[in-house]
C-alpha atoms as a PDB file:
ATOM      1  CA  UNK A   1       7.407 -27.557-104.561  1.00  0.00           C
ATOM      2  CA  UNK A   2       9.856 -28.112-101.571  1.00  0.00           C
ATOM      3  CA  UNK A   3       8.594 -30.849 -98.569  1.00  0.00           C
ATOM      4  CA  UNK A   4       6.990 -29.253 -95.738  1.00  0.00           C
ATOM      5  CA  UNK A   5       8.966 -29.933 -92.430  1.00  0.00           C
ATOM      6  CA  UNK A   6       5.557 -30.140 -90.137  1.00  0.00           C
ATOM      7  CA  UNK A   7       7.320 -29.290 -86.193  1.00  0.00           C
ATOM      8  CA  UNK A   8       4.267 -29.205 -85.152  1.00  0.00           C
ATOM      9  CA  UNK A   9       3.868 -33.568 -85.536  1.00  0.00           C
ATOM     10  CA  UNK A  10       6.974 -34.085 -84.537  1.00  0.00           C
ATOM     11  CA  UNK A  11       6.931 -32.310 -81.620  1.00  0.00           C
ATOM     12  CA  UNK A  12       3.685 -33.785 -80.460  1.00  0.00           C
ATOM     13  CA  UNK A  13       5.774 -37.193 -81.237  1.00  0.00           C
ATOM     14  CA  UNK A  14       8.300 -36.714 -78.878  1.00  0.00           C
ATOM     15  CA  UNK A  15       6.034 -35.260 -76.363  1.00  0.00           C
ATOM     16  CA  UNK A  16       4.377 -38.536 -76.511  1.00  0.00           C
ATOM     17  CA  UNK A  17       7.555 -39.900 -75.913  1.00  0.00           C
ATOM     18  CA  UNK A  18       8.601 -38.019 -73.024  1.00  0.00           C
ATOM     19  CA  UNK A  19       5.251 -38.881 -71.268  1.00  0.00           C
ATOM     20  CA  UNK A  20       5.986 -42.694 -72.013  1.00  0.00           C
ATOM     21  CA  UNK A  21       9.316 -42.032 -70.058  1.00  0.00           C
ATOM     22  CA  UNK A  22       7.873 -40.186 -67.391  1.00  0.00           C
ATOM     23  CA  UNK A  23       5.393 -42.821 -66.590  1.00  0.00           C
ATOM     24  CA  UNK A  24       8.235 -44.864 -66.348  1.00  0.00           C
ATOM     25  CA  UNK A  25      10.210 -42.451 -64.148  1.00  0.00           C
ATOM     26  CA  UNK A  26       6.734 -41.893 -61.702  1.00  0.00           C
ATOM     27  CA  UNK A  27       6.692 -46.335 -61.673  1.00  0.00           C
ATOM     28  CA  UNK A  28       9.839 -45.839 -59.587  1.00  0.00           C
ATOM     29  CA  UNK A  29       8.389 -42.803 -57.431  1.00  0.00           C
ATOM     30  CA  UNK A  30      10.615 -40.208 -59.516  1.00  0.00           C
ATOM     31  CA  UNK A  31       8.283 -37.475 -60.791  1.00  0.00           C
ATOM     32  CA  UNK A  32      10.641 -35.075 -63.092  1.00  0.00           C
ATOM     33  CA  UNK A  33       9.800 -30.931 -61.560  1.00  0.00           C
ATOM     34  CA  UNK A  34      10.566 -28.114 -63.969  1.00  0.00           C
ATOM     35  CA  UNK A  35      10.551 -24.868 -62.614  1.00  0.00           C
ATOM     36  CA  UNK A  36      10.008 -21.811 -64.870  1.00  0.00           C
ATOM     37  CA  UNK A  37      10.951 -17.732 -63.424  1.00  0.00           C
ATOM     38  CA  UNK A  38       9.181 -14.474 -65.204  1.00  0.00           C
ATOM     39  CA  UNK A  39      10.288 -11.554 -64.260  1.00  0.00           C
ATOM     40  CA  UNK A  40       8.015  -8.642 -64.542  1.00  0.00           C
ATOM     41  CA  UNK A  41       4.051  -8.662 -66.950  1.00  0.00           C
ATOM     42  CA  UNK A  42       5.634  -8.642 -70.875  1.00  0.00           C
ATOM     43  CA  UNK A  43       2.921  -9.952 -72.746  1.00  0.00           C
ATOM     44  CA  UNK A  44       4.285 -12.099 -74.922  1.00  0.00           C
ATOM     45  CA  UNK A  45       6.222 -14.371 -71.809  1.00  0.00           C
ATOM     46  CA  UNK A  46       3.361 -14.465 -70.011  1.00  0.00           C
ATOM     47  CA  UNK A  47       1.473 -16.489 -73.026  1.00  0.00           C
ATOM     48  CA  UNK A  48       4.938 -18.571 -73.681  1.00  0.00           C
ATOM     49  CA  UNK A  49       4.906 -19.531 -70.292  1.00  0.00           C
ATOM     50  CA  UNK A  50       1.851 -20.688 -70.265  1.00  0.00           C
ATOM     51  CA  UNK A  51       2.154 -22.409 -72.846  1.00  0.00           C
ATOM     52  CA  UNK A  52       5.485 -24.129 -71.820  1.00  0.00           C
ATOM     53  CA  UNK A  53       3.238 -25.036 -67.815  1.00  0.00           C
ATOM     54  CA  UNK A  54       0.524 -26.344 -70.097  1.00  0.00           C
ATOM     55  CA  UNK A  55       2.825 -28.745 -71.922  1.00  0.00           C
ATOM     56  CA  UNK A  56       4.756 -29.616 -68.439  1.00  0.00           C
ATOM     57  CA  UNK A  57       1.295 -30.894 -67.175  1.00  0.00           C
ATOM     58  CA  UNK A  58       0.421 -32.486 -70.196  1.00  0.00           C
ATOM     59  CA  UNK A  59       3.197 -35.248 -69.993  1.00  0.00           C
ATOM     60  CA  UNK A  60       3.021 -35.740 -66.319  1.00  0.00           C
ATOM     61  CA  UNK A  61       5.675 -33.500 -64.619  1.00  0.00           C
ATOM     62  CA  UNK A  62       6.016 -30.922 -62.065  1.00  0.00           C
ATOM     63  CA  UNK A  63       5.474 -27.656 -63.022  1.00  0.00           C
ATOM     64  CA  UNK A  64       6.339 -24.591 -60.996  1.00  0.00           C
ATOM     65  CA  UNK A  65       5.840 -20.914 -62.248  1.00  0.00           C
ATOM     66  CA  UNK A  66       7.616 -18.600 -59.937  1.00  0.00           C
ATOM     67  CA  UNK A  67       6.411 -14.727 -60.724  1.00  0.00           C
ATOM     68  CA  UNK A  68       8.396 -11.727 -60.225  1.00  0.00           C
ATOM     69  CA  UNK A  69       7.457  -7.729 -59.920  1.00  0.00           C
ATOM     70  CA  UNK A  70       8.734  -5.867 -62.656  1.00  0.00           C
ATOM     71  CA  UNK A  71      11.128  -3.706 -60.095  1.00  0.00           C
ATOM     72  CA  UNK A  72      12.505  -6.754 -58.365  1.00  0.00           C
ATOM     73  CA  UNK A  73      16.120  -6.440 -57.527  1.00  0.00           C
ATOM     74  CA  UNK A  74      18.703  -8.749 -59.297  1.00  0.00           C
ATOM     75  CA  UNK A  75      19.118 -10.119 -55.714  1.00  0.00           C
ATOM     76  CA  UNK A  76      15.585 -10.958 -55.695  1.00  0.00           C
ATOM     77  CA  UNK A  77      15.969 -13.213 -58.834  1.00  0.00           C
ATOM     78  CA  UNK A  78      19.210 -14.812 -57.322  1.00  0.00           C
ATOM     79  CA  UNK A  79      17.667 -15.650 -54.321  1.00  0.00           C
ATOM     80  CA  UNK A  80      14.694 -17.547 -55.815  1.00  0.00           C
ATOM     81  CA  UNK A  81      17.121 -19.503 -58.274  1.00  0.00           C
ATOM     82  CA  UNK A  82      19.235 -20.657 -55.318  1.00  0.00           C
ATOM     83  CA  UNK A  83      15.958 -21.697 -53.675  1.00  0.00           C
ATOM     84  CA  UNK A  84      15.381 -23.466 -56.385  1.00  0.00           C
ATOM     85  CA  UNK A  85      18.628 -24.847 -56.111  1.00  0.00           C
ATOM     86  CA  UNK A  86      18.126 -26.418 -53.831  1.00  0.00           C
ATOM     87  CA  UNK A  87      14.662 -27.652 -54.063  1.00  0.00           C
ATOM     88  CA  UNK A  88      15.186 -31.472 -54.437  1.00  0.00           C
ATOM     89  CA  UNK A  89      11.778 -31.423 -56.609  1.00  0.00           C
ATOM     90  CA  UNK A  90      12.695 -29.298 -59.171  1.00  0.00           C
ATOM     91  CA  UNK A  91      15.179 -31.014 -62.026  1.00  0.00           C
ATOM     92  CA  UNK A  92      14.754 -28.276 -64.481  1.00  0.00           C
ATOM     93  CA  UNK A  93      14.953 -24.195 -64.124  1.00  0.00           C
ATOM     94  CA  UNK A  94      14.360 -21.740 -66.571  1.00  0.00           C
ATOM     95  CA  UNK A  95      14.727 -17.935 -66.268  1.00  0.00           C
ATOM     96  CA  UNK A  96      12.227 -15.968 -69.397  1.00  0.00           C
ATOM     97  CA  UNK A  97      14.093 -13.843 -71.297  1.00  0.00           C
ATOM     98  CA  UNK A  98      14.441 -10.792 -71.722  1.00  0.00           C
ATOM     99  CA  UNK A  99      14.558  -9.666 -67.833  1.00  0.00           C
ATOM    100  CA  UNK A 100      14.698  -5.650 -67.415  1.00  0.00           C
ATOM    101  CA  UNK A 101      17.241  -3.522 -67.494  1.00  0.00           C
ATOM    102  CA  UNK A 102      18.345  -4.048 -63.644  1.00  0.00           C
ATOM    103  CA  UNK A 103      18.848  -7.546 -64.026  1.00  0.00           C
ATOM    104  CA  UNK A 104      22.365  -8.673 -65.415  1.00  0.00           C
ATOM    105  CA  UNK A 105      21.133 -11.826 -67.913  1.00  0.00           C
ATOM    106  CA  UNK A 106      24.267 -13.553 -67.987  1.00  0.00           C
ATOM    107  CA  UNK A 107      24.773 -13.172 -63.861  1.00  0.00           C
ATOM    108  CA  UNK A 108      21.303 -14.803 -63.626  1.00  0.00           C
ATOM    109  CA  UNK A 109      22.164 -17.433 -66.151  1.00  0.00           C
ATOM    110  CA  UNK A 110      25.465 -18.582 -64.773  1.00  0.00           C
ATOM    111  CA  UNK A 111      23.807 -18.828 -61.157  1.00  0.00           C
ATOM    112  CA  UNK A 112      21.556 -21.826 -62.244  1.00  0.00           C
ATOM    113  CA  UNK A 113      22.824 -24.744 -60.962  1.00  0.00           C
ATOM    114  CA  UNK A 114      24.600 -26.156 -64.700  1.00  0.00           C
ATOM    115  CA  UNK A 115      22.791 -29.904 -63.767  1.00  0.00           C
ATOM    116  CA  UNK A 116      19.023 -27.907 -64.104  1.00  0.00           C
ATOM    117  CA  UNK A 117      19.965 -25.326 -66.632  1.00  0.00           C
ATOM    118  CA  UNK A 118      17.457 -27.146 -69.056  1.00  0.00           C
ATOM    119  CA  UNK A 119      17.601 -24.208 -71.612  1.00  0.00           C
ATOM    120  CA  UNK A 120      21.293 -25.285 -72.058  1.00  0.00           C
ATOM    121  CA  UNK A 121      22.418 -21.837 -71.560  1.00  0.00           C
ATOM    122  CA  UNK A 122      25.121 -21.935 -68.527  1.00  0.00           C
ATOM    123  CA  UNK A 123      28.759 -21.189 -69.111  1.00  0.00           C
ATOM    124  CA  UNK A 124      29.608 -24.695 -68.120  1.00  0.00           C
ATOM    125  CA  UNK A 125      27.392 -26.225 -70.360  1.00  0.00           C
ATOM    126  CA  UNK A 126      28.627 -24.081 -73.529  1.00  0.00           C
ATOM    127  CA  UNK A 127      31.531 -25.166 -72.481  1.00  0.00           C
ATOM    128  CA  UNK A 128      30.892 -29.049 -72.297  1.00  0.00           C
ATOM    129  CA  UNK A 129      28.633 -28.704 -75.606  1.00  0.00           C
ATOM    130  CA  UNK A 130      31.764 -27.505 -77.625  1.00  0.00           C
ATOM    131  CA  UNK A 131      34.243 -29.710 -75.699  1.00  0.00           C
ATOM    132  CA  UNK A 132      31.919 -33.280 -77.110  1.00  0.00           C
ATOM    133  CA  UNK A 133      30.626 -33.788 -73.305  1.00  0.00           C
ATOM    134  CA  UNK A 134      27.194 -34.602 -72.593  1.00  0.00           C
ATOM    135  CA  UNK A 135      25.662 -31.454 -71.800  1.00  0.00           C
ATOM    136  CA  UNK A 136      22.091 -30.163 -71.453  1.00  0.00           C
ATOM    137  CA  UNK A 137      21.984 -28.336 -74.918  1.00  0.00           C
ATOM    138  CA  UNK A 138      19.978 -24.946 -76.105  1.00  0.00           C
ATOM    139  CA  UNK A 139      16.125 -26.324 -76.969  1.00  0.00           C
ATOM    140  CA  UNK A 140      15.814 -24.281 -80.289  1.00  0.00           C
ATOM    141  CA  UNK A 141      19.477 -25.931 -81.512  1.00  0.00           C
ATOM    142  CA  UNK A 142      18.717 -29.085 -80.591  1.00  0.00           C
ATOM    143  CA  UNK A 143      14.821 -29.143 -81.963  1.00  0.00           C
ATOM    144  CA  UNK A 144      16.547 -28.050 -85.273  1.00  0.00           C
ATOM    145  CA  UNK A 145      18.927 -30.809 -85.215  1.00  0.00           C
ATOM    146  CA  UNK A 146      16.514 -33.194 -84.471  1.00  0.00           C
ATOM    147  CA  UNK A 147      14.354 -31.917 -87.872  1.00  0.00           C
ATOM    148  CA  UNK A 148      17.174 -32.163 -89.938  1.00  0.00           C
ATOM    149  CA  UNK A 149      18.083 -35.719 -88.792  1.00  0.00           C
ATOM    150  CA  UNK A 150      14.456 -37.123 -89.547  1.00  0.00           C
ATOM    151  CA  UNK A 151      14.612 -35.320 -92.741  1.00  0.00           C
ATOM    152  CA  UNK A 152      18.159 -36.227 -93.865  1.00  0.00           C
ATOM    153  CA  UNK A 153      18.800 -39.441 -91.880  1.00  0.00           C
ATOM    154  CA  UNK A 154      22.984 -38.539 -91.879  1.00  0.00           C
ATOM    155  CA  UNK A 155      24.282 -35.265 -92.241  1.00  0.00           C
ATOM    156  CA  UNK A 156      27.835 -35.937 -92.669  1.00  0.00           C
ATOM    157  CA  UNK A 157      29.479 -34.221 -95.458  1.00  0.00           C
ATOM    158  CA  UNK A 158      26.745 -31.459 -95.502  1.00  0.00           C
ATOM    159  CA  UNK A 159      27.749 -27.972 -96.432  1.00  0.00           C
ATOM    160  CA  UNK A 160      25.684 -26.070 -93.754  1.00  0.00           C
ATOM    161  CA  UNK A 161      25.102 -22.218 -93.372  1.00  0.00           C
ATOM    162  CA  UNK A 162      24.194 -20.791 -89.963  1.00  0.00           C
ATOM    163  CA  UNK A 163      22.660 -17.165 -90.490  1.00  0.00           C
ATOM    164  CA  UNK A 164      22.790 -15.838 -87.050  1.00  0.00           C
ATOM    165  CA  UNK A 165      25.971 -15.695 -84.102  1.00  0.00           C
ATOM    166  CA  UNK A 166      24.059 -15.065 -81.012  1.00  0.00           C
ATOM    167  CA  UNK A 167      24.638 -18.123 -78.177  1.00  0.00           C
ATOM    168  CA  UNK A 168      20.740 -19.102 -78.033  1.00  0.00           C
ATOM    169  CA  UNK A 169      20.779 -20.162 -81.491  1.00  0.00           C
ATOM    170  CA  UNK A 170      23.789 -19.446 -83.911  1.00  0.00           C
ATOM    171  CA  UNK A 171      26.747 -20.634 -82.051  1.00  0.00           C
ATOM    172  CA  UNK A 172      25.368 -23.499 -80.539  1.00  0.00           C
ATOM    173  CA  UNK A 173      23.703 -24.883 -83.716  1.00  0.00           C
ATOM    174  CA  UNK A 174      27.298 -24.427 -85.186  1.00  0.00           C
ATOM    175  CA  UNK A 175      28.638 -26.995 -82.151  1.00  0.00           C
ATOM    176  CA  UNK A 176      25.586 -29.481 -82.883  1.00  0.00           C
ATOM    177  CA  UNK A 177      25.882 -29.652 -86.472  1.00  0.00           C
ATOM    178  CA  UNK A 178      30.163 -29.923 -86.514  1.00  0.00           C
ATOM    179  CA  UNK A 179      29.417 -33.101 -84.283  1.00  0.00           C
ATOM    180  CA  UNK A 180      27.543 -34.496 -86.997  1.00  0.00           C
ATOM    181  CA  UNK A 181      30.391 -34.019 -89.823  1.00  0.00           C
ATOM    182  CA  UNK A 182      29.069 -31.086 -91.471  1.00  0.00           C
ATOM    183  CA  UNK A 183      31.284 -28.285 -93.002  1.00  0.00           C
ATOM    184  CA  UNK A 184      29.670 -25.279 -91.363  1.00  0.00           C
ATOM    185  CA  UNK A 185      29.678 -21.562 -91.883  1.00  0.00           C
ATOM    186  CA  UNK A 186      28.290 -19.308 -89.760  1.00  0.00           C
ATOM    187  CA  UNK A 187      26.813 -15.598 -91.160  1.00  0.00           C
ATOM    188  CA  UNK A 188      25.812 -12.499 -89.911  1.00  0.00           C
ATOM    189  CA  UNK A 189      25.267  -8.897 -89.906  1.00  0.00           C
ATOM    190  CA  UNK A 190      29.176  -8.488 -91.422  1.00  0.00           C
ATOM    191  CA  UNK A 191      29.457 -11.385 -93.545  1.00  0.00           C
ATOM    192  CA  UNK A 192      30.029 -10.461 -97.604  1.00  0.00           C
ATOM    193  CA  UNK A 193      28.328 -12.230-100.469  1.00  0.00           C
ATOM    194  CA  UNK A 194      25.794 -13.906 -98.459  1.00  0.00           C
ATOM    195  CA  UNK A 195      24.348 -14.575-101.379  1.00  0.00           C
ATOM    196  CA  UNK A 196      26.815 -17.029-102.346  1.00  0.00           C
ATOM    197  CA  UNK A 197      27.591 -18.312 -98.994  1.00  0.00           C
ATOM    198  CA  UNK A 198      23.853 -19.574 -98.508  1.00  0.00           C
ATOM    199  CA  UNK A 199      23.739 -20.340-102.687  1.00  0.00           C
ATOM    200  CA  UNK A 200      26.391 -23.116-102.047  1.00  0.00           C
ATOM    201  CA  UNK A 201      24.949 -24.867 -98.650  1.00  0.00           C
ATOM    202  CA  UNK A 202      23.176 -28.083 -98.818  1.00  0.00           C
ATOM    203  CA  UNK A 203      21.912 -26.769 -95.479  1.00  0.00           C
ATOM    204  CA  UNK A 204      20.209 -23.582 -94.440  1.00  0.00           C
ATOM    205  CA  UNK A 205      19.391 -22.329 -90.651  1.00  0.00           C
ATOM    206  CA  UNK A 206      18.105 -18.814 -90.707  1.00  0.00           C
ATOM    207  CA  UNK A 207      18.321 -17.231 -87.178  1.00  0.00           C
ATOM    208  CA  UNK A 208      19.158 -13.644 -87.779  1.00  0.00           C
ATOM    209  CA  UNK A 209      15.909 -12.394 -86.568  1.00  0.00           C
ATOM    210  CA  UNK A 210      15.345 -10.165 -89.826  1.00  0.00           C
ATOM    211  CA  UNK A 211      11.918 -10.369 -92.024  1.00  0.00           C
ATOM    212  CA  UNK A 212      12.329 -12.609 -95.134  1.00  0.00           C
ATOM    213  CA  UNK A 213      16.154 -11.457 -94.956  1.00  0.00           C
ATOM    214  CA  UNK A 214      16.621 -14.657 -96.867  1.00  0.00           C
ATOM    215  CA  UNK A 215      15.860 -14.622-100.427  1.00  0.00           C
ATOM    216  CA  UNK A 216      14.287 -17.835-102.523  1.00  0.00           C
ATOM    217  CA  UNK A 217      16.071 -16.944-105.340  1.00  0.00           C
ATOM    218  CA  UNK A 218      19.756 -17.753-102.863  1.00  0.00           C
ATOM    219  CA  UNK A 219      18.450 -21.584-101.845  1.00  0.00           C
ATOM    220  CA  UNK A 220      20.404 -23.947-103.248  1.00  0.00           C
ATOM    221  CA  UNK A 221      18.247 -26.326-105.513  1.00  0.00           C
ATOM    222  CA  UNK A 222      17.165 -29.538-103.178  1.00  0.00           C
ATOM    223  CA  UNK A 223      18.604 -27.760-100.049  1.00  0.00           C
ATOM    224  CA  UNK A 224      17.167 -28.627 -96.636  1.00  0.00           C
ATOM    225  CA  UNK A 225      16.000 -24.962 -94.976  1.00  0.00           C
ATOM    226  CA  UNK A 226      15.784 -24.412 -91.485  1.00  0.00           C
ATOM    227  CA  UNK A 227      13.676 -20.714 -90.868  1.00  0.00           C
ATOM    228  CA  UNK A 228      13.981 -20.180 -86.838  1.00  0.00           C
ATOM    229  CA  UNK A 229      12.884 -16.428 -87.321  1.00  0.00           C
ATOM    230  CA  UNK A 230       9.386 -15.532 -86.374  1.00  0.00           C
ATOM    231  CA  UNK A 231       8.763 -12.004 -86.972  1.00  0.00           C
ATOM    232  CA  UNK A 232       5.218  -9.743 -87.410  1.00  0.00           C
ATOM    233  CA  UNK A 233       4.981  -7.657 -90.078  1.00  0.00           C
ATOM    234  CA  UNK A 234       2.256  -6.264 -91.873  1.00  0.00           C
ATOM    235  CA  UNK A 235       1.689  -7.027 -95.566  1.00  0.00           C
ATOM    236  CA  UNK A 236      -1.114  -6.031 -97.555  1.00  0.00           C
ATOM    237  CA  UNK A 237      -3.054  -3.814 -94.432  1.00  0.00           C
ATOM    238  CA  UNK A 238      -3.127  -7.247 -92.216  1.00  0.00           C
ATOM    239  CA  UNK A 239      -0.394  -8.483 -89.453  1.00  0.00           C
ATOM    240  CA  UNK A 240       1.076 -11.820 -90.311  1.00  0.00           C
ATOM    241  CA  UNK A 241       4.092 -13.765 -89.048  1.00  0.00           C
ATOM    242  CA  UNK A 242       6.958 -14.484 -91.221  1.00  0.00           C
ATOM    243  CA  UNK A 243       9.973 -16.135 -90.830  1.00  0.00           C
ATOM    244  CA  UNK A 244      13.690 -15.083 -91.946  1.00  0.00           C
ATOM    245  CA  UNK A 245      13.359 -16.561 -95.255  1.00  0.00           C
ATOM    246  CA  UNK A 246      11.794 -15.725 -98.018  1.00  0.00           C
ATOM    247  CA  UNK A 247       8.851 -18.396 -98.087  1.00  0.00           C
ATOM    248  CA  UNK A 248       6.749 -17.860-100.851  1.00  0.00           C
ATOM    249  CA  UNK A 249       9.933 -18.245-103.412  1.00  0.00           C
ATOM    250  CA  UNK A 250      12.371 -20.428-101.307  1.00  0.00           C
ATOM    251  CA  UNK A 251       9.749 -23.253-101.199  1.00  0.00           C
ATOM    252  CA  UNK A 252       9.585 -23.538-104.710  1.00  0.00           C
ATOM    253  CA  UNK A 253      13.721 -24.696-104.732  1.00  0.00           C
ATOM    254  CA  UNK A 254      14.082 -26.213-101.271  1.00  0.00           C
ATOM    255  CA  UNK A 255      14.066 -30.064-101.204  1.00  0.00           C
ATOM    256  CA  UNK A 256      12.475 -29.040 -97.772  1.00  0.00           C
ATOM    257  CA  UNK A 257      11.491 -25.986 -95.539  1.00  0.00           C
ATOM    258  CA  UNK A 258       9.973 -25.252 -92.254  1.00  0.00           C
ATOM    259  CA  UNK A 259       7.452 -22.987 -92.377  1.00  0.00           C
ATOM    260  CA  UNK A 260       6.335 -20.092 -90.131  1.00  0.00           C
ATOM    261  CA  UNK A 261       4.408 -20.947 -87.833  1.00  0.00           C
ATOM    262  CA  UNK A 262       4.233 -24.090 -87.396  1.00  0.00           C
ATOM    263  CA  UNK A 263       7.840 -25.513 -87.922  1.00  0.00           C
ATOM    264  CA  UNK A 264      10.625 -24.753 -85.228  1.00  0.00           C
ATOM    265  CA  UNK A 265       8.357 -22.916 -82.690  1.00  0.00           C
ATOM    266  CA  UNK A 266       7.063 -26.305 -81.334  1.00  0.00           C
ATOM    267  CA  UNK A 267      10.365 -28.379 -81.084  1.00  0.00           C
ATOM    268  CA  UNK A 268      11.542 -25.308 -78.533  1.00  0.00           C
ATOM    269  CA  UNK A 269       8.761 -25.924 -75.920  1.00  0.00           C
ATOM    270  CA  UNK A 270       8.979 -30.126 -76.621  1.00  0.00           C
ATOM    271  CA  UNK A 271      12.970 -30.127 -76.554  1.00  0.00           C
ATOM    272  CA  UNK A 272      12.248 -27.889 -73.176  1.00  0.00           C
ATOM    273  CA  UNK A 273      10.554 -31.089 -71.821  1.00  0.00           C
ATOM    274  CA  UNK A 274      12.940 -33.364 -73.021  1.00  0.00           C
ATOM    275  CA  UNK A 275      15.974 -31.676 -71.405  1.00  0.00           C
ATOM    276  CA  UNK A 276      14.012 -31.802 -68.312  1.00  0.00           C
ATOM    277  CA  UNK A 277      13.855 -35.517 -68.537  1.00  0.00           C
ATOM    278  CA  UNK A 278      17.400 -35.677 -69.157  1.00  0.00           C
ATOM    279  CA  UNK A 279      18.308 -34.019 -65.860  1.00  0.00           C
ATOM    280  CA  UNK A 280      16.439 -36.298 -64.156  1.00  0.00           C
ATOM    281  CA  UNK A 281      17.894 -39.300 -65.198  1.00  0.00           C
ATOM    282  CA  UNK A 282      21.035 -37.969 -64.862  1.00  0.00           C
ATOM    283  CA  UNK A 283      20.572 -36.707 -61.113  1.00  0.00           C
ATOM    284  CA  UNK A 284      19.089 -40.332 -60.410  1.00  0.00           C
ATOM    285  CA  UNK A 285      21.603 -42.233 -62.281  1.00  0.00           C
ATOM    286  CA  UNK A 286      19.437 -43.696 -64.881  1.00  0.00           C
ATOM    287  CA  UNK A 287      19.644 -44.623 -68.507  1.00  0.00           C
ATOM    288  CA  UNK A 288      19.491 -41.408 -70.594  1.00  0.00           C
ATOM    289  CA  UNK A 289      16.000 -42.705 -73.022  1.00  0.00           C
ATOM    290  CA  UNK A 290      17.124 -41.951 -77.188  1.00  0.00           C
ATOM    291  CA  UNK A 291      14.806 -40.330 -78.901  1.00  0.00           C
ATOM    292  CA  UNK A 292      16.811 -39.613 -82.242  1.00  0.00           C
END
C-alpha cells in the first residue's frame, strides 16, 4: 500500500505559517487585503468562496467579497476590478470562475492589475512564470509542487507526466516542475499510448478532469501520484467524489498518492493565502518569507 499524501495537514501547516507572517506584517501596521469577485448565484462558488473568506479571516487578513447579478455587463465586472485597482487595501484579487456567457474570461483576467493577480492567472505573469521571473504562480500548480517537494525532497531527474493542457493547471505545472530539473511530458485528450507515457513516469499529475480516467494498473511501481481531479459520480446507487485516477488500484503500486478529497483541494485555498502574502511584501518591499 502506497503513502497517503494528507493536503489537508499540510495545508493547515502553511496556513499556520502565513498567520505567523501576517502577525509580523500587522507589527509594522501592514495588514495584507484580498479581495474575491462572484459573478452571478452558482452554487458551488458561492460555498468555495466562502470557504476561501473563512480562511482569509482565519490568518488575520482583509477579506473583501464583492457580489455581482447574474446579468451584469462585462463593463460592470471591469469597473469593480479597476476599483479594486486601485484600492490601496486590497493586495490580492480574484475573479470566480466560470463567469456567464456575457463576460469574456480572459478580458477580465488580463484587466487585474498583474502585482494582485494572486490566482497567477494574468498574461504577464504566464509570461514571467515561463521566462524563470518571480511571478505570482497558479495556487493549484504551486500547492502540487509544494506536495511533491515534501514528499520527494529533490525532484531533479524525475520523469514527470502532466495529464491535462489547460493554463489553470496543465501548462503551468509543466513550467513549475521544468524549473525543478524534471523531464516532463504533458498529455491530453490526443495523446497515443497513454498507457505507456504515464507507465514510464516517476511522476504522475492527473488534471484532465475525467472520472478515474487513470488506471492503477498504468502507475509506475513506487511512483509519486498527484490526482487534481475531483469529480461526482455515482457508484453503487450513492454520489461520491472521485478523482482522475483510479484510486482503489493505483494505491496499491504508488510509492504515494493524494487522495480525493482530502489531498490537493486544500493546498488551492492555502496557496491562495500565501500568494496574497507574497504581493504584499512585494508592494512594500519586504523580504519574500520561504515556506518550501
Amino acid at each position: 500500500m502506497s503513502k497517503l499524501i494528507d493536503g489537508k495537514k499540510f495545508a493547515d501547516k502553511l496556513c499556520n505559517k502565513i498567520a505567523e507572517e501576517v502577525g509580523k506584517l500587522k507589527d509594522k501596521n501592514i495588514t495584507p487585503g484580498l479581495a474575491v469577485i462572484r459573478v452571478g448565484e452558482d452554487p458551488a462558488s458561492t460555498v468555495y468562496i466562502n470557504m476561501k473568506a473563512k480562511k482569509t479571516k482565519e490568518v488575520g487578513m482583509h477579506s473583501v467579497t464583492k457580489i455581482l447579478d447574474e446579468n451584469s455587463s462585462q463593463e460592470d465586472l471591469l469597473k469593480v476590478i479597476e476599483e479594486l485597482n486601485n484600492d490601496k487595501s486590497i493586495n490580492g484579487i480574484l475573479v470566480q470562475l466560470p463567469l456567464p456567457k456575457q463576460i469574456n474570461a480572459d478580458s477580465v483576467i488580463n484587466t487585474i492589475n498583474p502585482d494582485k493577480d494572486v490566482d497567477g492567472f494574468h498574461a504577464i505573469n504566464t509570461g514571467r512564470l515561463w521566462t524563470n521571473i518571480d511571478s505570482l504562480v497558479p495556487c493549484t500548480p504551486l500547492g502540487c509542487k509544494m506536495l511533491l517537494l515534501d514528499e520527494l525532497k529533490n525532484l531533479t531527474g524525475k520523469k514527470a507526466i502532466i495529464v491535462g493542457r489547460s493554463n489553470i493547471v496543465g501548462k503551468p505545472m509543466a513550467s513549475l516542475l521544468i524549473a525543478e530539473n524534471c523531464t516532463v511530458t504533458i498529455a491530453h485528450s490526443k495523446t497515443t499510448n497513454l498507457e505507456d507515457e504515464v507507465k514510464k513516469s516517476d511522476i504522475v499529475i492527473a488534471a484532465v478532469g475525467v472520472p478515474e480516467m487513470i488506471k492503477g494498473s498504468w502507475i509506475k511501481p513506487g511512483a509519486t501520484v498527484i490526482d487534481v481531479g475531483i469529480n461526482r459520480i455515482e457508484k453503487d446507487g450513492k454520489k461520491k467524489l472521485v478523482g482522475d485516477v483510479e484510486f482503489s488500484k493505483a494505491e496499491k503500486i504508488a510509492g504515494a498518492i493524494t487522495p480525493v478529497p482530502g489531498g490537493v483541494g486544500p493546498m488551492t485555498i492555502a496557496c491562495l493565502l500565501h500568494n496574497t502574502l507574497i504581493a504584499t511584501c512585494t508592494k512594500n518591499n519586504l523580504e519574500i518569507p520561504k515556506f518550501f
